[in-house]
N, C-alpha and C. Protein backbone atom coordinates (compact mmCIF):
# COMPACT_ATOMS: atom_id res chain seq x y z
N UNK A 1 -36.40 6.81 31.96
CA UNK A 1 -35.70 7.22 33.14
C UNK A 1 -34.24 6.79 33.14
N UNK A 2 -34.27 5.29 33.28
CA UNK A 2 -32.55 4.86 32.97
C UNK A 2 -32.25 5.10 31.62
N UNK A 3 -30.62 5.23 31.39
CA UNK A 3 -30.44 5.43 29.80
C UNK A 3 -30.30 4.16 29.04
N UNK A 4 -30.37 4.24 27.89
CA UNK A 4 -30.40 3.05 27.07
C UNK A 4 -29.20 2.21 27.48
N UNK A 5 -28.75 0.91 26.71
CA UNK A 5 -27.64 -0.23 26.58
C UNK A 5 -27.05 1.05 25.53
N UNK A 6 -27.04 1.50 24.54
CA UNK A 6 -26.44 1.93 23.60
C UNK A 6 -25.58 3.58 24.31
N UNK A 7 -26.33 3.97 25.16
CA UNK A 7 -25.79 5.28 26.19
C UNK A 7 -24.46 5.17 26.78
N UNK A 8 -24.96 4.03 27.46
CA UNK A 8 -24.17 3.64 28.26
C UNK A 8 -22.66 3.14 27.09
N UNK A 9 -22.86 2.08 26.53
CA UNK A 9 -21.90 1.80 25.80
C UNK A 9 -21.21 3.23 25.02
N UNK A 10 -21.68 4.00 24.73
CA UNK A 10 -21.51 4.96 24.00
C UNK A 10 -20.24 5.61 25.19
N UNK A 11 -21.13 6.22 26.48
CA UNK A 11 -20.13 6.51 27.52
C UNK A 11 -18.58 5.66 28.18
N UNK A 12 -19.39 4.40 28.05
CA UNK A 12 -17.68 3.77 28.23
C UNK A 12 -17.08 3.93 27.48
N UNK A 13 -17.11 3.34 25.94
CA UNK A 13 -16.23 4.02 25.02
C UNK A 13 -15.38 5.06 24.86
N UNK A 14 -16.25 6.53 25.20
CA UNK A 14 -15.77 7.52 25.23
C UNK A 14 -14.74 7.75 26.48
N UNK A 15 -14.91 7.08 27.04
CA UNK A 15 -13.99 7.43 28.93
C UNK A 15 -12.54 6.36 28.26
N UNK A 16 -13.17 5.17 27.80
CA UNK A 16 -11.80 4.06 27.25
C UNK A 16 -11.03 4.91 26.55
N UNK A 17 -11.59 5.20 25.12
CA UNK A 17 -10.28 6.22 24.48
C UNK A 17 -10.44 7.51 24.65
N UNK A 18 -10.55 7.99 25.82
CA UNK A 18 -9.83 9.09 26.41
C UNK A 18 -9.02 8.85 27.33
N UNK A 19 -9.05 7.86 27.85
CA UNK A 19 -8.15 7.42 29.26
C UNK A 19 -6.91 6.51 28.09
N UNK A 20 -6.61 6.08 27.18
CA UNK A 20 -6.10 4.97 26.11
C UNK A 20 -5.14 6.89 25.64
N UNK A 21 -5.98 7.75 24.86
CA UNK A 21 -5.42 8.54 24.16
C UNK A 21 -4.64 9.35 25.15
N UNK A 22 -4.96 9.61 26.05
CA UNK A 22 -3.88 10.50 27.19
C UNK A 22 -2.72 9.22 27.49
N UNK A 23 -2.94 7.76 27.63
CA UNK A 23 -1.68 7.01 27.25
C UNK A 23 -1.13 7.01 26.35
N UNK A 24 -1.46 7.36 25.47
CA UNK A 24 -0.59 7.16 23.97
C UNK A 24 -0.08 8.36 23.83
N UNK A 25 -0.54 9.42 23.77
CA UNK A 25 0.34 10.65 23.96
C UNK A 25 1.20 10.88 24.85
N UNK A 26 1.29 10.52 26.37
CA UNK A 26 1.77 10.62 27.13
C UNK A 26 3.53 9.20 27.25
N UNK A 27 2.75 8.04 26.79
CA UNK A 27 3.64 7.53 26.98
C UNK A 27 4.57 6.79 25.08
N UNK A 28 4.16 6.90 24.41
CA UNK A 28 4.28 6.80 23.02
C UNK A 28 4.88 7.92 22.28
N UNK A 29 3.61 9.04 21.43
CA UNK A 29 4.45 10.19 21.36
C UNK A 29 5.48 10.76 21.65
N UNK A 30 5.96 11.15 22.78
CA UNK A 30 7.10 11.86 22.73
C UNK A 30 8.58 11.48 21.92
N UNK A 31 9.02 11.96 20.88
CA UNK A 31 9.99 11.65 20.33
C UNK A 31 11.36 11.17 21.58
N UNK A 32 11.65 11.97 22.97
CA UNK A 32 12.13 10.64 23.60
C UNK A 32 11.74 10.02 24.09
N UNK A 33 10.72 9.01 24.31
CA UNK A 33 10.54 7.64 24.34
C UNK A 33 10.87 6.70 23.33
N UNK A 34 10.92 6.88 21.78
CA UNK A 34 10.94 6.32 20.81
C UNK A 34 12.04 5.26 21.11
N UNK A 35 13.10 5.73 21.62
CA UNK A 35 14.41 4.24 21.58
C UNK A 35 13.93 3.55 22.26
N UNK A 36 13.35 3.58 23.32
CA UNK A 36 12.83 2.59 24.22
C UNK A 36 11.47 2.00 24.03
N UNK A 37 11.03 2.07 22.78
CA UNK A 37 9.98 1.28 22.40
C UNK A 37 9.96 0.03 21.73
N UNK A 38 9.25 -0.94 21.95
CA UNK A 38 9.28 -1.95 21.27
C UNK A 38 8.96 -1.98 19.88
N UNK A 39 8.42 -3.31 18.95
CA UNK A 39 8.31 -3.06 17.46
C UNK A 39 7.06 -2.60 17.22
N UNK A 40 5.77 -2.96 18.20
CA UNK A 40 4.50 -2.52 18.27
C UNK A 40 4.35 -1.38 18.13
N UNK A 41 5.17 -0.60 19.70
CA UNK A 41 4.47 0.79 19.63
C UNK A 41 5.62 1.74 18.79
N UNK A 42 6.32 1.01 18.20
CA UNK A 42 7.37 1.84 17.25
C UNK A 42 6.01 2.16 15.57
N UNK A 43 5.78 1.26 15.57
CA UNK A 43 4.55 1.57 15.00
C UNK A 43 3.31 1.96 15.23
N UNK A 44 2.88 2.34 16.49
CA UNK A 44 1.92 3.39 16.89
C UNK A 44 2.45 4.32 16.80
N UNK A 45 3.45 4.44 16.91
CA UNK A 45 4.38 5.99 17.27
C UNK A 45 4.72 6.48 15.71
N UNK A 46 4.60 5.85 14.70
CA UNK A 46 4.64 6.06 13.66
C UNK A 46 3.68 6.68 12.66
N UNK A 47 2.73 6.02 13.49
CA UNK A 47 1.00 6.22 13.10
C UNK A 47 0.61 7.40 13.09
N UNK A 48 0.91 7.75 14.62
CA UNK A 48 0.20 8.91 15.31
C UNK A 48 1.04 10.26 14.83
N UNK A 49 2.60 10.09 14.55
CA UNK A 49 2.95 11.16 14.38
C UNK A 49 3.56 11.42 12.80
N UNK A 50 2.58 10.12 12.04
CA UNK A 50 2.57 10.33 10.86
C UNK A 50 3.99 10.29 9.83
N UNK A 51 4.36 9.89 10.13
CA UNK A 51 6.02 9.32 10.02
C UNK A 51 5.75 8.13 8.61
N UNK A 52 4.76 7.70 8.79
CA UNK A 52 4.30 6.76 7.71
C UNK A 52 2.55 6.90 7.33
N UNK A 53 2.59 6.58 5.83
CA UNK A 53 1.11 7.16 5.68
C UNK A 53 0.74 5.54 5.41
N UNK A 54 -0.67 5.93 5.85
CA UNK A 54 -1.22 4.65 5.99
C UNK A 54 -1.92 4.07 4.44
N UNK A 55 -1.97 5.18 3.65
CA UNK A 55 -3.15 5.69 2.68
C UNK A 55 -2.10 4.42 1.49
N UNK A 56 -0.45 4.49 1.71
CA UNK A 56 0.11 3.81 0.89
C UNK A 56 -0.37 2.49 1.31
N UNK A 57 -0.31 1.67 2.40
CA UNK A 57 -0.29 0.55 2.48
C UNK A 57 -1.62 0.14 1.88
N UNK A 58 -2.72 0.73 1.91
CA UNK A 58 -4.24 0.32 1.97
C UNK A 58 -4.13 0.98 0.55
N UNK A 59 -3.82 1.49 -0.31
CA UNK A 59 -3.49 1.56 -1.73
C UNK A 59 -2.81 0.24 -2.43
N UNK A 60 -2.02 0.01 -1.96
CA UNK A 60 -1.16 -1.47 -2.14
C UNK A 60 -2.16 -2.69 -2.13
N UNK A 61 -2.66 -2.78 -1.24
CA UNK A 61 -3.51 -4.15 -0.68
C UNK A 61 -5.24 -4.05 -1.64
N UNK A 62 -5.20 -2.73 -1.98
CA UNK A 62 -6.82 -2.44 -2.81
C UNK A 62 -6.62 -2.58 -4.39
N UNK A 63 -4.93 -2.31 -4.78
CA UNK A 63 -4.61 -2.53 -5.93
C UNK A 63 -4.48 -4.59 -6.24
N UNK A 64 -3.48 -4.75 -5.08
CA UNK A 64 -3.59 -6.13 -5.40
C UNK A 64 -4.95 -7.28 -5.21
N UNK A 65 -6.30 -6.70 -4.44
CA UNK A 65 -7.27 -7.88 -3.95
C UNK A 65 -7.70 -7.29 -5.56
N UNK A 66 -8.23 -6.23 -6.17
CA UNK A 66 -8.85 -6.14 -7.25
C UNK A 66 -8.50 -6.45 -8.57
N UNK A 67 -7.14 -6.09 -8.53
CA UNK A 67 -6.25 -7.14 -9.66
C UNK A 67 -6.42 -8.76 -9.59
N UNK A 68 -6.59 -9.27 -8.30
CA UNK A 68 -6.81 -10.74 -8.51
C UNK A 68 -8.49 -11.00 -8.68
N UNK A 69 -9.06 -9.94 -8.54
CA UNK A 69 -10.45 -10.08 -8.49
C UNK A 69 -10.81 -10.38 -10.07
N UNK A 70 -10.07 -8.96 -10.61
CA UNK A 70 -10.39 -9.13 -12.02
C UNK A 70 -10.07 -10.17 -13.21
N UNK A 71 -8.71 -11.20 -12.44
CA UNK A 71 -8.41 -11.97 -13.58
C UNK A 71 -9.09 -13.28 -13.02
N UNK A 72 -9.59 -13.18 -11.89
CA UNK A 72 -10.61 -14.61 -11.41
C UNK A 72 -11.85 -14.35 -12.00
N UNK A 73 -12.27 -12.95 -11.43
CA UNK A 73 -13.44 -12.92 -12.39
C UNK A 73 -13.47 -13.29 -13.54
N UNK A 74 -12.57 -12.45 -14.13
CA UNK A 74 -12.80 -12.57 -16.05
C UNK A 74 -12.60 -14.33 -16.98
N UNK A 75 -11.40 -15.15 -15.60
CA UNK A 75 -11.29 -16.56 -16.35
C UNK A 75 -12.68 -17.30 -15.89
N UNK A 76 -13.64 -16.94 -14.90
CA UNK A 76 -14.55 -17.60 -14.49
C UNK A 76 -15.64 -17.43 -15.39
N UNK A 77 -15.39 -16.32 -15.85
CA UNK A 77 -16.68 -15.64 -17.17
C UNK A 77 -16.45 -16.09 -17.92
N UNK A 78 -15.05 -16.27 -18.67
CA UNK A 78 -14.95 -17.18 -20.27
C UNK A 78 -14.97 -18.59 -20.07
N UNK A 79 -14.86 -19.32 -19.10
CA UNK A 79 -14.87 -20.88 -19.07
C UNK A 79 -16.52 -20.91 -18.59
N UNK A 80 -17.21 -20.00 -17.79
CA UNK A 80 -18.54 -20.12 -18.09
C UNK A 80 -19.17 -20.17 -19.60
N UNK A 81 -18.68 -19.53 -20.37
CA UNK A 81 -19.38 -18.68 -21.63
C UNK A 81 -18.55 -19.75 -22.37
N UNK A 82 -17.76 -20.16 -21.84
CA UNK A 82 -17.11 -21.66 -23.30
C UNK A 82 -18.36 -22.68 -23.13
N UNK A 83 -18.49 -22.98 -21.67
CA UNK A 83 -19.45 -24.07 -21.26
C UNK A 83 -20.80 -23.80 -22.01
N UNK A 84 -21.31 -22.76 -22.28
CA UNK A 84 -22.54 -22.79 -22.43
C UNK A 84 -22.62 -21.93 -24.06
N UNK A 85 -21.74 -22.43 -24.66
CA UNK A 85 -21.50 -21.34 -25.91
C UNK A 85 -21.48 -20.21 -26.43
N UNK A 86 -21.45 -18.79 -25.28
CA UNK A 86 -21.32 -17.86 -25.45
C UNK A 86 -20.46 -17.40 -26.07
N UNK A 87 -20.06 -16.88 -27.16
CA UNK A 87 -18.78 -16.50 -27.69
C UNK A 87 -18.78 -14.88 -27.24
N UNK A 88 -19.83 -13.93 -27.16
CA UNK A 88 -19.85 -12.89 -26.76
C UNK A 88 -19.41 -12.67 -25.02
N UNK A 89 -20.04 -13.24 -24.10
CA UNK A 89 -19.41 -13.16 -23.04
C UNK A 89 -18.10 -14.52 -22.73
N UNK A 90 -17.62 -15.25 -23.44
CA UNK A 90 -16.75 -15.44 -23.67
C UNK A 90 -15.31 -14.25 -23.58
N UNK A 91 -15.56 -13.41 -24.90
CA UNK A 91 -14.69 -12.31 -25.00
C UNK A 91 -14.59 -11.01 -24.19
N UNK A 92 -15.70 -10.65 -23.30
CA UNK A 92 -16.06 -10.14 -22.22
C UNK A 92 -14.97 -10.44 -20.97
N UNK A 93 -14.82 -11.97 -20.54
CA UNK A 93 -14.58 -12.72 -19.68
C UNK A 93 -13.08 -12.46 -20.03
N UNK A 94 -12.74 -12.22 -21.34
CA UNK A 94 -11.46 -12.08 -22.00
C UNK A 94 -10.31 -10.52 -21.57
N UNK A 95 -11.58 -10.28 -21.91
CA UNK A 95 -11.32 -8.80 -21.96
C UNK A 95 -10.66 -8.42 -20.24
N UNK A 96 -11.86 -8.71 -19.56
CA UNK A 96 -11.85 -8.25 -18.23
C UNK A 96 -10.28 -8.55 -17.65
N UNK A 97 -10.17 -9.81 -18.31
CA UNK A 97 -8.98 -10.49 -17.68
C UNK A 97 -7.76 -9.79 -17.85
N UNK A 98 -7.55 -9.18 -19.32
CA UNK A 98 -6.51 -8.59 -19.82
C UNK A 98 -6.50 -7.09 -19.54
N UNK A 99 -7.85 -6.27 -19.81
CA UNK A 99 -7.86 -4.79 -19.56
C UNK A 99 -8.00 -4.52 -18.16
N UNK A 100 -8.50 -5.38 -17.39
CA UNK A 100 -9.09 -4.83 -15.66
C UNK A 100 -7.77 -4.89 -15.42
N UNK A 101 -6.80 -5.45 -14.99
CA UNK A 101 -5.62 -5.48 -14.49
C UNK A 101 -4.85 -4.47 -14.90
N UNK A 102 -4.91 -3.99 -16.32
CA UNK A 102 -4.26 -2.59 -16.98
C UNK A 102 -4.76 -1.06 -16.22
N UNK A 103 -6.20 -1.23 -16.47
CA UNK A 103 -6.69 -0.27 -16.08
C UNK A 103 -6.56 -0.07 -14.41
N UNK A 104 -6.20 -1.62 -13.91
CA UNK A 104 -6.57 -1.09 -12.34
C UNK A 104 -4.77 -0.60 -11.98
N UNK A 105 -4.08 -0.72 -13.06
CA UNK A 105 -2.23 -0.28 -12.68
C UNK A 105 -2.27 1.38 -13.15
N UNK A 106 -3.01 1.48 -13.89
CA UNK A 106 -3.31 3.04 -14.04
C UNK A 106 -3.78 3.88 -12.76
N UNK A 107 -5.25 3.09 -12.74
CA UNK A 107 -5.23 4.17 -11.55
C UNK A 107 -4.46 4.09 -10.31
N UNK A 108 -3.75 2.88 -9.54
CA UNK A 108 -2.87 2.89 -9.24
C UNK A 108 -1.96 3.74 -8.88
N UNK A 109 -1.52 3.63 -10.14
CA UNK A 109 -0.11 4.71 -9.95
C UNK A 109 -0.53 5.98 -10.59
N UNK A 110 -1.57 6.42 -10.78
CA UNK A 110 -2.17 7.92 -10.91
C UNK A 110 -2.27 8.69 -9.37
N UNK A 111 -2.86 7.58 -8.12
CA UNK A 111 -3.34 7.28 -7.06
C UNK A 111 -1.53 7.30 -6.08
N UNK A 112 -1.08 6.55 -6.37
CA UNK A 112 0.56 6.35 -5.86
C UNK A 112 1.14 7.76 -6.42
N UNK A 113 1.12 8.43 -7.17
CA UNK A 113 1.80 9.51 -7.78
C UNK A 113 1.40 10.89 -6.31
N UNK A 114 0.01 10.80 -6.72
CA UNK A 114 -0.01 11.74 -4.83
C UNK A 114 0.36 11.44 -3.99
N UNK A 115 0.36 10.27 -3.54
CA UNK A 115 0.76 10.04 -1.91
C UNK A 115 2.53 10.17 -2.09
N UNK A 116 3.10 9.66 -3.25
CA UNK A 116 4.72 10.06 -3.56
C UNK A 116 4.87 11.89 -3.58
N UNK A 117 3.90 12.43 -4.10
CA UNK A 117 4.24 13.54 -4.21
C UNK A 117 4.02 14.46 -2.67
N UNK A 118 3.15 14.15 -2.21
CA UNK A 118 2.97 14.26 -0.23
C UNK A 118 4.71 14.01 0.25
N UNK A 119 4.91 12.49 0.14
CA UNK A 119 6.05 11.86 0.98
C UNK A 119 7.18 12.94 0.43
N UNK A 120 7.25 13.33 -0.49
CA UNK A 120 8.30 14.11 -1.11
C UNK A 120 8.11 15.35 -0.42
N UNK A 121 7.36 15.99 -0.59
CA UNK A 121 7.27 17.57 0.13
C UNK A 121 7.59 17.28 1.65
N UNK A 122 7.07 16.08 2.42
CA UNK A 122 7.68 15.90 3.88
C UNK A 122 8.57 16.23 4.08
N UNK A 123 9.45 15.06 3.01
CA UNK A 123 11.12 14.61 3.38
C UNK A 123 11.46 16.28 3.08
N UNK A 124 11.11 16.98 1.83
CA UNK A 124 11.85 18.09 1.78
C UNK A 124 11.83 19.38 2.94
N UNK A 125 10.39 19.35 3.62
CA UNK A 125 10.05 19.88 4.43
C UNK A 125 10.97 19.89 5.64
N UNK A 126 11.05 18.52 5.87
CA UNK A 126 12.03 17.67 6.80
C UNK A 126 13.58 18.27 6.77
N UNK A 127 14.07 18.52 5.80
CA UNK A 127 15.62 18.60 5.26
C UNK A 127 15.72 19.95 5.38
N UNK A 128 15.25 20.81 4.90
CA UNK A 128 15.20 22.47 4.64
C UNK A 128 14.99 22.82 6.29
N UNK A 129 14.40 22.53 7.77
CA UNK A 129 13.73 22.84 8.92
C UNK A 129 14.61 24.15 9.07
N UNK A 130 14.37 25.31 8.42
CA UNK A 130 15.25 26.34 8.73
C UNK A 130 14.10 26.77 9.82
N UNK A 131 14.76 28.17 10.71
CA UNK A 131 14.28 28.73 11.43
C UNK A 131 13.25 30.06 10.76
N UNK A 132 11.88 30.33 11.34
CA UNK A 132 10.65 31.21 10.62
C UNK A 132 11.12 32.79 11.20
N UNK A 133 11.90 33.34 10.17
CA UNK A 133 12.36 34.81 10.30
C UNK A 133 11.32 35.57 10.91
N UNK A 134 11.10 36.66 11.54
CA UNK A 134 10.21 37.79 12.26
C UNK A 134 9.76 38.67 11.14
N UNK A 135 8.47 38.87 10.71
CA UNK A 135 7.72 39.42 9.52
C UNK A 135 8.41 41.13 9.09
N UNK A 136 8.77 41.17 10.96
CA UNK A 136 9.09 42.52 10.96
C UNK A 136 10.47 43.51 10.58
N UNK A 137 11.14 42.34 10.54
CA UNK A 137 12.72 42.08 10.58
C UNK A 137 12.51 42.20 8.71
N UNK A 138 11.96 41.35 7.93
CA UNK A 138 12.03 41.44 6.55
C UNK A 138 11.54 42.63 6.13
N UNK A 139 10.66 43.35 6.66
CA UNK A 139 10.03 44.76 5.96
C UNK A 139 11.19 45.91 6.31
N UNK A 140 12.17 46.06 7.41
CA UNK A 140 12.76 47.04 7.51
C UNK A 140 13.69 46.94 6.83
């Protein structure tokens, strides 16, 4: 008969960011409000109207935790494998250390090469803003 804890939560939620998103559009968005924003919502306002991609920063931060992943990992594997005489995972532990960090700057900047090639078509997009001629005007 009554609705669940999870209903309910579900419904506030939905009323919060709808009542939150008609603020942020309303008072954020509009390109004039922007001077009069602080450093916060200069960066919501950035967010939302895509002015900055987010995909670079969280590319940055996934390249660097796994690069340190791989050369902790790999020195933790060969001073294991010294300890216990492995010479095979020894060189494993070696490896990881020297190739994971190579391989993870590859994909990297295979990965960075799209999101540069996006930011580029913006800015050019941005620069060119000519006006969209009438279809009808070019055929006569």
């Amino acid at each position: 008969m009554f609705p669940s804890s999870a209903t309910i939560v579900f419904i506030i939620s939905a009323l919060v960011s709808l009542v939150c998103s008609i603020l942020v559009w309303v008072l954020v968005m509009p390109e004039k409000k922007r001077p009069t924003l602080n450093a916060f919502f200069t960066f919501v306002s950035d967010v939302f109207n895509f002015r900055s991609l987010l995909i670079e920063k969280i590319l940055k931060f996934t390249y660097l935790l796994l690069t340190l992943f791989a050369i902790l990992f790999g020195f933790c594997a060969f001073v294991v494998s010294i300890s216990i005489n492995d010479g095979r995972a020894a060189l494993i532990g070696l490896l990881v250390m020297i190739l994971g960090p190579i391989a993870l700057r590859l994909i990297y900047e295979l990965s960075m090469m799209a999101v540069l090639l996006v930011k580029n078509v913006i800015e050019i997009n941005n620069k060119m803003a000519l006006p969209i001629k009438d279809n009808k005007e070019e055929n006569v």
